[in-house]
PDB file of N, CA and C in Angstrom:
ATOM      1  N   UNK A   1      12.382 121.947 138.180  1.00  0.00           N
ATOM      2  CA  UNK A   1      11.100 121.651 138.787  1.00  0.00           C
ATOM      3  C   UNK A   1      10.041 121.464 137.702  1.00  0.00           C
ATOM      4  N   UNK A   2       9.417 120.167 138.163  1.00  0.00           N
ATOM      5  CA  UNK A   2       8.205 120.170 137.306  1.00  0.00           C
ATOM      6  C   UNK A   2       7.285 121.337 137.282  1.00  0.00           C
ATOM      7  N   UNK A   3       6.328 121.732 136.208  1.00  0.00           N
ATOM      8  CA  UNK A   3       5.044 122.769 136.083  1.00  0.00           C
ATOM      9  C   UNK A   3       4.740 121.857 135.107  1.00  0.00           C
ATOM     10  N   UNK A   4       2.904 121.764 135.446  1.00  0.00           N
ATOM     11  CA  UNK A   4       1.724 121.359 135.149  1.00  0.00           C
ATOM     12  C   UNK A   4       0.562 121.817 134.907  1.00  0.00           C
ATOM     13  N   UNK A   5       0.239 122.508 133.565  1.00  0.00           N
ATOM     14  CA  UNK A   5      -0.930 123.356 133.361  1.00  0.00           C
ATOM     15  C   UNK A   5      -1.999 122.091 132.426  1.00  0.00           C
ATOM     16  N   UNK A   6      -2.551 122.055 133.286  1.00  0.00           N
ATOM     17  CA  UNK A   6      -4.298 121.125 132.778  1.00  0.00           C
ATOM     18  C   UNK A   6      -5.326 122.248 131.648  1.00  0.00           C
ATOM     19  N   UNK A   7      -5.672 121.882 130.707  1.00  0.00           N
ATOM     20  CA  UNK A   7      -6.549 122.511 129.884  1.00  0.00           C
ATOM     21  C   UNK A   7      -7.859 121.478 129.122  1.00  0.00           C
ATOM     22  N   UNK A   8      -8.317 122.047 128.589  1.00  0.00           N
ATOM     23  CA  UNK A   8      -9.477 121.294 128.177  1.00  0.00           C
ATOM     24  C   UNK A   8     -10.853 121.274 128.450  1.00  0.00           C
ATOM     25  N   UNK A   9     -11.045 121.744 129.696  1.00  0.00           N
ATOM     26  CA  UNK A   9     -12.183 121.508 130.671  1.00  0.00           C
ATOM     27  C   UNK A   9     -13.331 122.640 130.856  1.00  0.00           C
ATOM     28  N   UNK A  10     -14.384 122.356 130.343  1.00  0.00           N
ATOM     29  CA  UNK A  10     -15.696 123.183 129.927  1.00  0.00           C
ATOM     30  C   UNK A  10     -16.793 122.311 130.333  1.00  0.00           C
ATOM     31  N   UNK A  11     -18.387 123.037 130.281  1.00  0.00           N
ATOM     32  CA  UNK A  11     -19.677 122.633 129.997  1.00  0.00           C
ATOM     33  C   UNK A  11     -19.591 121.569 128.723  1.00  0.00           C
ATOM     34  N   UNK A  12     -19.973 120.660 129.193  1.00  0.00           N
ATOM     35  CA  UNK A  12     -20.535 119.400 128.282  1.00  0.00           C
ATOM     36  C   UNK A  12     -22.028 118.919 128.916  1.00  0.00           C
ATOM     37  N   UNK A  13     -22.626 118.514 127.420  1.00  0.00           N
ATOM     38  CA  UNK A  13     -23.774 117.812 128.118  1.00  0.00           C
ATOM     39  C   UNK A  13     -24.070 116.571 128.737  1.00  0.00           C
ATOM     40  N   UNK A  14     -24.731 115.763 129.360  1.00  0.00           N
ATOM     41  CA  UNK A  14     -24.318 115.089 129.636  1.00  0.00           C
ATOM     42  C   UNK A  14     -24.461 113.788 128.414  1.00  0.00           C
ATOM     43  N   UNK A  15     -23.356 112.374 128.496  1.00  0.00           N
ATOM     44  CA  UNK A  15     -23.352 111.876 127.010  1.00  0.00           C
ATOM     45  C   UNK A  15     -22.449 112.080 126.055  1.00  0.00           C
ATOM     46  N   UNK A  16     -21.792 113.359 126.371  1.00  0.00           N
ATOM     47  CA  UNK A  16     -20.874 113.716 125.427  1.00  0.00           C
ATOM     48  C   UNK A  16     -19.788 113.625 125.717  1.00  0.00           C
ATOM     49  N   UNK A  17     -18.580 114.161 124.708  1.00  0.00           N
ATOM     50  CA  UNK A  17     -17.123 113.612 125.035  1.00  0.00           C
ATOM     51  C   UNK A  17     -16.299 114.667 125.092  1.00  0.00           C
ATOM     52  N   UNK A  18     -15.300 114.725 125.749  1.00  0.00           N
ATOM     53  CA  UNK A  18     -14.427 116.264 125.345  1.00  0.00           C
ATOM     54  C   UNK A  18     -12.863 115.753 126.097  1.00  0.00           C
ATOM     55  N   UNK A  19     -11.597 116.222 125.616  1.00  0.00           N
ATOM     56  CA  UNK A  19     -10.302 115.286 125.629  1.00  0.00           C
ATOM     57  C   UNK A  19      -9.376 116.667 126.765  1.00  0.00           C
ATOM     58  N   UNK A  20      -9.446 116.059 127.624  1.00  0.00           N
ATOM     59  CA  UNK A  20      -8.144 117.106 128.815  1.00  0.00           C
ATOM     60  C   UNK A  20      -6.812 116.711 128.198  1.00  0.00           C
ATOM     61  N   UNK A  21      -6.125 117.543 127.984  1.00  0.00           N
ATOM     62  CA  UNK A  21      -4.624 117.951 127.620  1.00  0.00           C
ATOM     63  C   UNK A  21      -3.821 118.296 129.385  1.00  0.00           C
ATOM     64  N   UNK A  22      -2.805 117.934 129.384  1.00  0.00           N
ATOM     65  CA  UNK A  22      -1.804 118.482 130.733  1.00  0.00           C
ATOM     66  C   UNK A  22      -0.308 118.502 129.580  1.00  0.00           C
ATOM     67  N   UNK A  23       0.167 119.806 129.749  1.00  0.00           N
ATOM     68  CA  UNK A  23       1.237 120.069 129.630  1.00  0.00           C
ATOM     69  C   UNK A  23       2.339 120.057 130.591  1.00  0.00           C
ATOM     70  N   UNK A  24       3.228 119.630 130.591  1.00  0.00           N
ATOM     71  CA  UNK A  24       4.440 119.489 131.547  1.00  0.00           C
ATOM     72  C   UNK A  24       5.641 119.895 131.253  1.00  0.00           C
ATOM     73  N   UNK A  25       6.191 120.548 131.853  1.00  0.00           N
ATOM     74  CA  UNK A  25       7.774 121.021 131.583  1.00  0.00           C
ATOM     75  C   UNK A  25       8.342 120.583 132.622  1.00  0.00           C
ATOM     76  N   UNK A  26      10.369 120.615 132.213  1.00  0.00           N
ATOM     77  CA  UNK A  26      10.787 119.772 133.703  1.00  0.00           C
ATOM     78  C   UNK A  26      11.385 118.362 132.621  1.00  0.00           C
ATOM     79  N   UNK A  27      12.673 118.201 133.126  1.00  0.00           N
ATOM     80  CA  UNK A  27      13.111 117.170 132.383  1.00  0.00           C
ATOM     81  C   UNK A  27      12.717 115.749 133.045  1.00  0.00           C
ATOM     82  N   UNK A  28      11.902 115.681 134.011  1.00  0.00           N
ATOM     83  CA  UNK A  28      11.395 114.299 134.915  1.00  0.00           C
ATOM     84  C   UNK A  28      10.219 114.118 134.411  1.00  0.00           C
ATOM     85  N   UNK A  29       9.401 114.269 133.615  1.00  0.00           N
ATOM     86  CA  UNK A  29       8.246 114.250 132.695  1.00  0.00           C
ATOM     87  C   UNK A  29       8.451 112.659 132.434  1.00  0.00           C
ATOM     88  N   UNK A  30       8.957 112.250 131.628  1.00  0.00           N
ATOM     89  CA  UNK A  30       9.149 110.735 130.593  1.00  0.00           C
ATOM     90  C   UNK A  30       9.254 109.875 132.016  1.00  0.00           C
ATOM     91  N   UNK A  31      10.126 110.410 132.760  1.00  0.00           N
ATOM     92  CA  UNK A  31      10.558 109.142 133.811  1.00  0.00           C
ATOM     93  C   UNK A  31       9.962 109.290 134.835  1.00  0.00           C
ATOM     94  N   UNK A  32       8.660 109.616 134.834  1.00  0.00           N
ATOM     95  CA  UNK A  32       7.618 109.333 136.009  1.00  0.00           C
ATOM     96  C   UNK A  32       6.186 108.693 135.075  1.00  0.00           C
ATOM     97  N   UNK A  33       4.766 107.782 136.078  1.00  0.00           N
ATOM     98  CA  UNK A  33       4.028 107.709 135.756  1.00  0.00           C
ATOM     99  C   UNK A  33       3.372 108.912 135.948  1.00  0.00           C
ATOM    100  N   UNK A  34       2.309 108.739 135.635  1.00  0.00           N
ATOM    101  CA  UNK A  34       1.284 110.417 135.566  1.00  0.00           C
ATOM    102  C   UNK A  34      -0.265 110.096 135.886  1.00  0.00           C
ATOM    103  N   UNK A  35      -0.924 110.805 136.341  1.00  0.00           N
ATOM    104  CA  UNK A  35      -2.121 110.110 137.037  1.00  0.00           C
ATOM    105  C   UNK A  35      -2.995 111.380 136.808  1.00  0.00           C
ATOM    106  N   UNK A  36      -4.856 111.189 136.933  1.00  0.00           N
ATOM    107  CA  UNK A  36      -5.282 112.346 136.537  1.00  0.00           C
ATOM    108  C   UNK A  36      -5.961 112.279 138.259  1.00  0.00           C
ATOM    109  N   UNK A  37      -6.569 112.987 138.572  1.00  0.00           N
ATOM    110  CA  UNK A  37      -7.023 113.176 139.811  1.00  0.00           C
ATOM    111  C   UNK A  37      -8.413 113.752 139.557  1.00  0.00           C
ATOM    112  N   UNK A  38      -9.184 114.007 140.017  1.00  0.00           N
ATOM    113  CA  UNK A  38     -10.265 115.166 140.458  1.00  0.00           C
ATOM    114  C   UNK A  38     -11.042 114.813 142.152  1.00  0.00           C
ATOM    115  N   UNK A  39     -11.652 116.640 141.913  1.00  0.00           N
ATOM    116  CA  UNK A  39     -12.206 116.942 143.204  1.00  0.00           C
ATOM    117  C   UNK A  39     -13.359 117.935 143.143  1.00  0.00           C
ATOM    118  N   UNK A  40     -14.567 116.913 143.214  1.00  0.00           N
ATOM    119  CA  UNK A  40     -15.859 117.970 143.403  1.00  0.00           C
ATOM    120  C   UNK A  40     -16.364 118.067 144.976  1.00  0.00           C
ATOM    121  N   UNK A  41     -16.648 119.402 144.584  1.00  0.00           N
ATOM    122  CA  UNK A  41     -17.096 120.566 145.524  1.00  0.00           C
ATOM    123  C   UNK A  41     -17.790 119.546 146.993  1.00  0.00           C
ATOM    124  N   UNK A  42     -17.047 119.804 148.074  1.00  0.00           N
ATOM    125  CA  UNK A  42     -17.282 119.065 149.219  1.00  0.00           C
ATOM    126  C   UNK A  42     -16.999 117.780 148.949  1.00  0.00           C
ATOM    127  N   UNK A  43     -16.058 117.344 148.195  1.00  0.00           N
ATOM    128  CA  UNK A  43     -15.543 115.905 148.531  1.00  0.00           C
ATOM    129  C   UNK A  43     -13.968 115.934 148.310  1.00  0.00           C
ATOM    130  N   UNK A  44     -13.340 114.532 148.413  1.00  0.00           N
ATOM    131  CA  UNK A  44     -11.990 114.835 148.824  1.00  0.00           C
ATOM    132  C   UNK A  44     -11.511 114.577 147.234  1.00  0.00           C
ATOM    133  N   UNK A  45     -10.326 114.720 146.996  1.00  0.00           N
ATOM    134  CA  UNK A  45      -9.891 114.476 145.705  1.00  0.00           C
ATOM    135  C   UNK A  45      -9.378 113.243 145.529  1.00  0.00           C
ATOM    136  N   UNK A  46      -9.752 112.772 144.438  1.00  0.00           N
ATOM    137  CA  UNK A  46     -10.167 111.262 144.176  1.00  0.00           C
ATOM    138  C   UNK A  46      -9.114 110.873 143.100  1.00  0.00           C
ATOM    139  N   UNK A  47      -8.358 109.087 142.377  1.00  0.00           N
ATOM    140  CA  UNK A  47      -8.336 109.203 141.458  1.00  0.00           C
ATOM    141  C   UNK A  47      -9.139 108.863 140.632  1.00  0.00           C
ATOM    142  N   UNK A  48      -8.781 109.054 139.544  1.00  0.00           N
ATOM    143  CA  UNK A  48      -9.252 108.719 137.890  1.00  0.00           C
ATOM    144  C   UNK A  48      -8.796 107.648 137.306  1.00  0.00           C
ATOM    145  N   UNK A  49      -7.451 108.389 137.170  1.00  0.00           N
ATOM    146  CA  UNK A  49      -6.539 107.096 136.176  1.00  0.00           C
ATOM    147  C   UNK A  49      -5.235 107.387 136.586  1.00  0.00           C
ATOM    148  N   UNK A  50      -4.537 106.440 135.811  1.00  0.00           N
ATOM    149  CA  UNK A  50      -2.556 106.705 135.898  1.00  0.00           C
ATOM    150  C   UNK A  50      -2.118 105.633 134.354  1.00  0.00           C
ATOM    151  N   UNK A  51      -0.725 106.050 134.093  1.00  0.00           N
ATOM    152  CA  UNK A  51      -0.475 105.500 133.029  1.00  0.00           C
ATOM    153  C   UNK A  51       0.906 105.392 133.481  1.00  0.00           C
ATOM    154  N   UNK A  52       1.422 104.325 132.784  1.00  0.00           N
ATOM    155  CA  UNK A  52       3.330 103.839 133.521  1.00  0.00           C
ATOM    156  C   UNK A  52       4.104 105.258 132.426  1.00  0.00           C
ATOM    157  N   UNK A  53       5.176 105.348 132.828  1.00  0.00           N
ATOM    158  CA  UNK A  53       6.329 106.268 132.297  1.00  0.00           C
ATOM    159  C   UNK A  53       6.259 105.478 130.916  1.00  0.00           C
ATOM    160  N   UNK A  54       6.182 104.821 130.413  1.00  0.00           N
ATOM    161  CA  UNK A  54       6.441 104.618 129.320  1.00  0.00           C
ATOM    162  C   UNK A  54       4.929 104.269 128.225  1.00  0.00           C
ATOM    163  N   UNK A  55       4.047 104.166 129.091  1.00  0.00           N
ATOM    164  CA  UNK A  55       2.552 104.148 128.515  1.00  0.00           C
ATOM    165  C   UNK A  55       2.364 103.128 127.693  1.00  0.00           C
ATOM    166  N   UNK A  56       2.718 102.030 128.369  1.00  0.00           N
ATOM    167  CA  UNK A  56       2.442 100.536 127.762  1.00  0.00           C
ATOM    168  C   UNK A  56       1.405 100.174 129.158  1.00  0.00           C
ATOM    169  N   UNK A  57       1.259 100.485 130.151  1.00  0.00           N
ATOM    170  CA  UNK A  57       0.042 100.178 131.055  1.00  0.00           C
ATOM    171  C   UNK A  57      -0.893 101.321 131.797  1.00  0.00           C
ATOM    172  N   UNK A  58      -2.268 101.132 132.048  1.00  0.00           N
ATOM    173  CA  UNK A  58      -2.842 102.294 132.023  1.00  0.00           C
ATOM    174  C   UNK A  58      -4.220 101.568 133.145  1.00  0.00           C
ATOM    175  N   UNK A  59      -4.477 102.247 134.809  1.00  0.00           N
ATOM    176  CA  UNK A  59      -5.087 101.725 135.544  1.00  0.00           C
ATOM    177  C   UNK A  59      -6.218 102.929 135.129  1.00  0.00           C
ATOM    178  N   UNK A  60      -7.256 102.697 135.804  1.00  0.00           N
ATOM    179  CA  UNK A  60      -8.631 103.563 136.076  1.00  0.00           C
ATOM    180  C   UNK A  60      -8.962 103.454 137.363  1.00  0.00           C
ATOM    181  N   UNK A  61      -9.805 103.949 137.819  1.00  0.00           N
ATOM    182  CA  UNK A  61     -11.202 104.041 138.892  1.00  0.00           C
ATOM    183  C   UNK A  61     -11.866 103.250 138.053  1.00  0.00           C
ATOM    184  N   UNK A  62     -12.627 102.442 139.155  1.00  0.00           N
ATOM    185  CA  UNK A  62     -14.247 101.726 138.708  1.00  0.00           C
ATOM    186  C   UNK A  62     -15.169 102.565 138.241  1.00  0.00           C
ATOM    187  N   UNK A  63     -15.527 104.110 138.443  1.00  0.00           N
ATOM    188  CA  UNK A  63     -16.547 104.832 138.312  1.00  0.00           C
ATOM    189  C   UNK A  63     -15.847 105.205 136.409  1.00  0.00           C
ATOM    190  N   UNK A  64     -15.063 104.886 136.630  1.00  0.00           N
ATOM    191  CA  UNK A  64     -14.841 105.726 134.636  1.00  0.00           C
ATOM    192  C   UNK A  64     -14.233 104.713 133.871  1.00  0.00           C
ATOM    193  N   UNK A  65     -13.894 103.225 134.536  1.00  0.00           N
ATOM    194  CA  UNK A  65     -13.543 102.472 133.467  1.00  0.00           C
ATOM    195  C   UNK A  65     -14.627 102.138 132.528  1.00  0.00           C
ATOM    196  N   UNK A  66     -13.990 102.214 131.355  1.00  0.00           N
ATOM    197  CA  UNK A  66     -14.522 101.817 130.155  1.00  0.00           C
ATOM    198  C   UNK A  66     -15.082 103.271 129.578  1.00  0.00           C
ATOM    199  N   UNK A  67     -15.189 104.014 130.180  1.00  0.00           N
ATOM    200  CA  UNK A  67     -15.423 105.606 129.690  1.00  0.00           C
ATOM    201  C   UNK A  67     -14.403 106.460 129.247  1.00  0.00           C
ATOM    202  N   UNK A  68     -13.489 106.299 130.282  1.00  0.00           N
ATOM    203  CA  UNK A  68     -12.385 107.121 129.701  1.00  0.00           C
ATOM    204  C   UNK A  68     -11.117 106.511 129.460  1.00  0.00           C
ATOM    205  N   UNK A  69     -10.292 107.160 129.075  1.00  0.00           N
ATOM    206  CA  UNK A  69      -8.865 106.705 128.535  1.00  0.00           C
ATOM    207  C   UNK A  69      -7.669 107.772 128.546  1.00  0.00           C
ATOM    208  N   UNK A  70      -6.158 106.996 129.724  1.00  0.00           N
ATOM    209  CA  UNK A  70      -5.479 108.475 129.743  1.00  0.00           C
ATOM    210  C   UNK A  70      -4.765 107.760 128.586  1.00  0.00           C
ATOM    211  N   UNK A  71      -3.889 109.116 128.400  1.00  0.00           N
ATOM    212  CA  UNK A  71      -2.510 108.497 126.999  1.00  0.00           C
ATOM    213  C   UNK A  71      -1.541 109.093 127.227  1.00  0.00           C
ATOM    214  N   UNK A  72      -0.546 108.936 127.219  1.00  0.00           N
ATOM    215  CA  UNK A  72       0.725 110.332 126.747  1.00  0.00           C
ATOM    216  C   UNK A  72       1.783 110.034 125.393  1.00  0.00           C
ATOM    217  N   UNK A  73       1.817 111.174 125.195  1.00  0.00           N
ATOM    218  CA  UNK A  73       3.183 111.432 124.121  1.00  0.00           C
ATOM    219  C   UNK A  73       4.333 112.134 124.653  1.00  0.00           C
ATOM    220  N   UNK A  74       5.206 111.341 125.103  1.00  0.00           N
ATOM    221  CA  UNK A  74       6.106 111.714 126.014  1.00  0.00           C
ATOM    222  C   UNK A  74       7.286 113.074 125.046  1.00  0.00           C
ATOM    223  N   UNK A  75       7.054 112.759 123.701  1.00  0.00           N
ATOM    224  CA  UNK A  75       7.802 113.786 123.012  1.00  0.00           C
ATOM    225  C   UNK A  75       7.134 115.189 122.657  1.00  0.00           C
ATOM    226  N   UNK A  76       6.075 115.381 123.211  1.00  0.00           N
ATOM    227  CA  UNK A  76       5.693 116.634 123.463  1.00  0.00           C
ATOM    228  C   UNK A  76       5.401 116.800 124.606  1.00  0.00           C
ATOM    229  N   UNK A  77       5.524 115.415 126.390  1.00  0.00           N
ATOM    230  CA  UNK A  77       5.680 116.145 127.546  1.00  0.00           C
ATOM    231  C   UNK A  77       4.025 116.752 127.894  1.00  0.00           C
ATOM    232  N   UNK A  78       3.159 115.449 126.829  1.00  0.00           N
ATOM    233  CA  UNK A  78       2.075 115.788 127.703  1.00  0.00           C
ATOM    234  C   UNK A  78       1.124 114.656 128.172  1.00  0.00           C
ATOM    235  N   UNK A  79       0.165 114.679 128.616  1.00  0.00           N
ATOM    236  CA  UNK A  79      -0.938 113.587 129.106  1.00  0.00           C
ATOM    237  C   UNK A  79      -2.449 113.922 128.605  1.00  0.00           C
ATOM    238  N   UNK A  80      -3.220 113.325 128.334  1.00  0.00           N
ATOM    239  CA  UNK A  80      -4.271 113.270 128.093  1.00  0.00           C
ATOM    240  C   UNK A  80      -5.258 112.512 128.467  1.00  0.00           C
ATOM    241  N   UNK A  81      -6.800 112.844 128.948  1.00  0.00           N
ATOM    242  CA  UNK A  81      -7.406 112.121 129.401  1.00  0.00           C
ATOM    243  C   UNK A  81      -8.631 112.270 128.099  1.00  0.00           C
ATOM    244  N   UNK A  82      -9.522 111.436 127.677  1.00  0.00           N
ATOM    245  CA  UNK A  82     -10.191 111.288 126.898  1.00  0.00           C
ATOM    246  C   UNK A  82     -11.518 110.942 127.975  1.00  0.00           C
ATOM    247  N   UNK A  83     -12.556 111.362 127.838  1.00  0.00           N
ATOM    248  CA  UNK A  83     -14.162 111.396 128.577  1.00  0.00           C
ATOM    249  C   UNK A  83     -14.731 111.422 127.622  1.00  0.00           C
ATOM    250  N   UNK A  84     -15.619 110.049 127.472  1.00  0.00           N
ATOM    251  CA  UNK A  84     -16.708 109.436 126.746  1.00  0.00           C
ATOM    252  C   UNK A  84     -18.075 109.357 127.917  1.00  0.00           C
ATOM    253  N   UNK A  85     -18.692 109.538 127.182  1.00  0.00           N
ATOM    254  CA  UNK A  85     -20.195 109.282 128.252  1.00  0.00           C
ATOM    255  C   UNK A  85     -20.104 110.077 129.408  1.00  0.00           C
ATOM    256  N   UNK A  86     -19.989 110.932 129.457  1.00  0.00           N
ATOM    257  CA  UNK A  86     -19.516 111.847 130.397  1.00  0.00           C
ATOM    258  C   UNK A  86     -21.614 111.559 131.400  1.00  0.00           C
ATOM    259  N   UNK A  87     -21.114 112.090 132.531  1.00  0.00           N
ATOM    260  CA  UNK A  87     -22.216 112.183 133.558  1.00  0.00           C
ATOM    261  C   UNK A  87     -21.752 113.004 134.822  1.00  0.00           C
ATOM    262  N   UNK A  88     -23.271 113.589 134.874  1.00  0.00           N
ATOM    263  CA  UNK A  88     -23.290 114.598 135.479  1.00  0.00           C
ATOM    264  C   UNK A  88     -22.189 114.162 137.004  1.00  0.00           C
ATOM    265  N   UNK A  89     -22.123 113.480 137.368  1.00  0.00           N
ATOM    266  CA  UNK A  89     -20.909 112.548 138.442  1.00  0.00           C
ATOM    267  C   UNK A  89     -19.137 113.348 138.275  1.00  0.00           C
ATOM    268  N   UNK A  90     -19.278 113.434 137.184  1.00  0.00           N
ATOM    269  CA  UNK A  90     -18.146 113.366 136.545  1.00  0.00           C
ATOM    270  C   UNK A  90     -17.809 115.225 136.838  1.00  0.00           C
ATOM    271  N   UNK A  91     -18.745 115.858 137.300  1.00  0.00           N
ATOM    272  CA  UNK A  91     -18.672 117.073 137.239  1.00  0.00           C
ATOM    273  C   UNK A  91     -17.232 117.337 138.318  1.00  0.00           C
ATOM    274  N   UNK A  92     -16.226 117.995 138.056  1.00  0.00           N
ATOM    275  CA  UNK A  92     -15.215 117.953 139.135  1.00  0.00           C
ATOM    276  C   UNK A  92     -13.606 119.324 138.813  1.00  0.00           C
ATOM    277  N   UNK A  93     -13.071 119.436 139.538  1.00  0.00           N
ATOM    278  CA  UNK A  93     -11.789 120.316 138.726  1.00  0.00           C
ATOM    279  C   UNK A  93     -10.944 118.694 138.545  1.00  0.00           C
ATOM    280  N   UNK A  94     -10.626 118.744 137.473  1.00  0.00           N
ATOM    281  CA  UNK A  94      -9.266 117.281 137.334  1.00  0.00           C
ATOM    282  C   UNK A  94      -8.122 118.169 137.040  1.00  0.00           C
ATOM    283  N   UNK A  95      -6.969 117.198 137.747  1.00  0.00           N
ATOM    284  CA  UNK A  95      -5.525 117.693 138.079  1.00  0.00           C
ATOM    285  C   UNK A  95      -4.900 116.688 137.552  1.00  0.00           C
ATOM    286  N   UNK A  96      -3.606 116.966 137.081  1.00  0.00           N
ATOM    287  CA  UNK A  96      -2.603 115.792 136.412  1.00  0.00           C
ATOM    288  C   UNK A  96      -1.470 116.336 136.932  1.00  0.00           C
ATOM    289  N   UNK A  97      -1.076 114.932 137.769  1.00  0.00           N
ATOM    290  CA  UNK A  97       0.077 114.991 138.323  1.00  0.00           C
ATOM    291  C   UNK A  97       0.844 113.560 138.522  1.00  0.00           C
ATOM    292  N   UNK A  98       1.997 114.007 138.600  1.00  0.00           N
ATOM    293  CA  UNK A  98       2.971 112.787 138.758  1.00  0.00           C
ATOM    294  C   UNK A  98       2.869 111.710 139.927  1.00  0.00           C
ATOM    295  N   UNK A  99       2.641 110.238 139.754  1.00  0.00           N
ATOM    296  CA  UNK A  99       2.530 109.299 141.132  1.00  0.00           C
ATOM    297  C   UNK A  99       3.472 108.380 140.973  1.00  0.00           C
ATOM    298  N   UNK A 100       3.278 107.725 141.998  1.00  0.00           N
ATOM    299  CA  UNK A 100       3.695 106.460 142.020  1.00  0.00           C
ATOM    300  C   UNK A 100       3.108 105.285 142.326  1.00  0.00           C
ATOM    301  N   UNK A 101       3.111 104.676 142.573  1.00  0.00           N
ATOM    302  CA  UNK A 101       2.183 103.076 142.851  1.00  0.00           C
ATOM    303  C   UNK A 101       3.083 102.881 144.135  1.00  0.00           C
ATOM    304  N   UNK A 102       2.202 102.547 145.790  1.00  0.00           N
ATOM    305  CA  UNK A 102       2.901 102.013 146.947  1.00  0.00           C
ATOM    306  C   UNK A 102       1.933 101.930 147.251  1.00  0.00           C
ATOM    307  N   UNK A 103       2.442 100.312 148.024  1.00  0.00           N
ATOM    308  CA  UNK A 103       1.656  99.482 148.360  1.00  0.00           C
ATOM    309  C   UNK A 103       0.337  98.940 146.807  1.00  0.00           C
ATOM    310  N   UNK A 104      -0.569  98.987 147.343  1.00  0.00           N
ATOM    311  CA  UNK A 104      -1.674  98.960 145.814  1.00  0.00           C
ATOM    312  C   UNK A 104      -2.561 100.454 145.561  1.00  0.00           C
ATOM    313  N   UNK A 105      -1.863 101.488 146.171  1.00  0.00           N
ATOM    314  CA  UNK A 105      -2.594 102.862 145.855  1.00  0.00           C
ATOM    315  C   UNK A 105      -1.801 103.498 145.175  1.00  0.00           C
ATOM    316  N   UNK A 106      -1.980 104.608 144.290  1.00  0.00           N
ATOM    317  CA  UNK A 106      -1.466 105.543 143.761  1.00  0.00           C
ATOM    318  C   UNK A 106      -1.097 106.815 144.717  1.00  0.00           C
ATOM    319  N   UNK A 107       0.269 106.915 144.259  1.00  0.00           N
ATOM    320  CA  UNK A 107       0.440 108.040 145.203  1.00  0.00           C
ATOM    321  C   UNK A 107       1.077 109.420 144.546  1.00  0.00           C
ATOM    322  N   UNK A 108      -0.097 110.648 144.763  1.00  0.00           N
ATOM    323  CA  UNK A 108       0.482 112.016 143.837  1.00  0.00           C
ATOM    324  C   UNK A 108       2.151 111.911 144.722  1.00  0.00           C
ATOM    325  N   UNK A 109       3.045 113.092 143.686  1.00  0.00           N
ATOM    326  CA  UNK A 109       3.734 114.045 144.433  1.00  0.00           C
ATOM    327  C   UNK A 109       2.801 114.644 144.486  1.00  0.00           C
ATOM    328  N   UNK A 110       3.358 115.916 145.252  1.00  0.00           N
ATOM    329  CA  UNK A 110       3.059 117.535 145.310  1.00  0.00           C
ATOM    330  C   UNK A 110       3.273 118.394 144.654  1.00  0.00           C
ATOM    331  N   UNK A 111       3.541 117.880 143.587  1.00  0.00           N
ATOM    332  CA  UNK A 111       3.386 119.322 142.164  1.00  0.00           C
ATOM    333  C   UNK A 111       1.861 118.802 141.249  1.00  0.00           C
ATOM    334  N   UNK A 112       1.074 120.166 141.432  1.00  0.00           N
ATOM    335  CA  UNK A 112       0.010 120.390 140.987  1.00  0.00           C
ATOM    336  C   UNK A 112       0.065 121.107 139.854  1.00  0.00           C
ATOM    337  N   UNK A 113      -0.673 120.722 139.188  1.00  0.00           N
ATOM    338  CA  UNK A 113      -0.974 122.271 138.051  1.00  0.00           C
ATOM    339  C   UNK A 113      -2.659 122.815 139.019  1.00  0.00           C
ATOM    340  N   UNK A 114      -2.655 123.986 137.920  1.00  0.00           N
ATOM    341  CA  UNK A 114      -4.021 124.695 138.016  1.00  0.00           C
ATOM    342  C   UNK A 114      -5.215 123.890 138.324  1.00  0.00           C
ATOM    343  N   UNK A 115      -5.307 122.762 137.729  1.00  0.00           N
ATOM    344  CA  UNK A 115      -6.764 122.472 137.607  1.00  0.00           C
ATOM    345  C   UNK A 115      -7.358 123.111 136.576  1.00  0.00           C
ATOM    346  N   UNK A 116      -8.276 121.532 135.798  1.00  0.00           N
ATOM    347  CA  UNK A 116      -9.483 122.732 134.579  1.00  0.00           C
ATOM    348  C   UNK A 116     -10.573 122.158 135.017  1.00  0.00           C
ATOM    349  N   UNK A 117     -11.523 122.689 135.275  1.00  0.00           N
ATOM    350  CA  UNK A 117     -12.891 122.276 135.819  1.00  0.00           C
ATOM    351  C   UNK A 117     -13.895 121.620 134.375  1.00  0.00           C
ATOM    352  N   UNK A 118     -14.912 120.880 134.471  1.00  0.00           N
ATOM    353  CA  UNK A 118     -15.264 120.070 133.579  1.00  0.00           C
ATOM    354  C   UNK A 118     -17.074 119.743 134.518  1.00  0.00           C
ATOM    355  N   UNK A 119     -17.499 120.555 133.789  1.00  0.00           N
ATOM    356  CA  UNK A 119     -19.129 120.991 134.357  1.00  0.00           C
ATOM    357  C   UNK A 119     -20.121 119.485 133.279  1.00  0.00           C
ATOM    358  N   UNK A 120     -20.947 118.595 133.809  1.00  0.00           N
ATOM    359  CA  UNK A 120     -21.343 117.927 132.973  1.00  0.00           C
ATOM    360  C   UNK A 120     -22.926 118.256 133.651  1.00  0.00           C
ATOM    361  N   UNK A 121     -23.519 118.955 132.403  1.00  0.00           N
ATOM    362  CA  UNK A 121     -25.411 119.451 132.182  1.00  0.00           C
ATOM    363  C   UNK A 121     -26.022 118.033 132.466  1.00  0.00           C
ATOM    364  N   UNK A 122     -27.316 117.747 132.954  1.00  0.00           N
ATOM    365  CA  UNK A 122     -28.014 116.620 133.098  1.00  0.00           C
ATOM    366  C   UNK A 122     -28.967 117.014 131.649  1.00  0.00           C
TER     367      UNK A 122
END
């Protein structure tokens, strides 16, 4: 079974940049895409981004393209999201978890990690 612990995620001001790490264990890591998610307080959980199993293609949300950037290094089994220009919007817990693409939406499984919350100051 996959496990997914998200780290990274603190007070930033707003403007500034700070890089989410997801660790993954579980030998299905490499051979899935991976997607970041978040969900602020009274809204539903949204995506972010996703990147193919092999991380030669990489989609966004309209609200963070050109801001952020996911990546992975599949030989250490992790994902990363990079937040540039961060805004107070952006304030949310983000989750990284495994999807798929059906139809033209992204679709999580159901293995979650923790969540790291990511507070952005005005």
């Amino acid at each position: 079974q996959v496990q997914l612990v998200e780290s990274g995620g603190r007070l930033v001001q707003a403007g500034g940049s700070l890089r989410l790490s997801c660790a993954a264990s579980g030998r299905t890591f490499s051979s899935h895409a991976m997607g970041w998610f978040r969900q602020a307080p009274g809204k539903e959980r949204a995506f972010v981004a996703a990147i193919s199993w092999g991380g030669a293609r990489t989609y966004y949300a309209d609200s963070v393209k050109g801001r952020f950037t996911i990546s992975r290094d599949n030989a250490k089994n992790t994902v990363y999201l990079q937040m540039n220009s961060l805004k107070p919007e952006d304030t949310a817990v983000y989750y990284c978890v495994a999807v798929k693409l059906v139809s033209s939406d992204w679709v999580p499984y159901d293995y979650w990690g923790q969540g790291t919350q990511v507070t952005v100051s005005s």
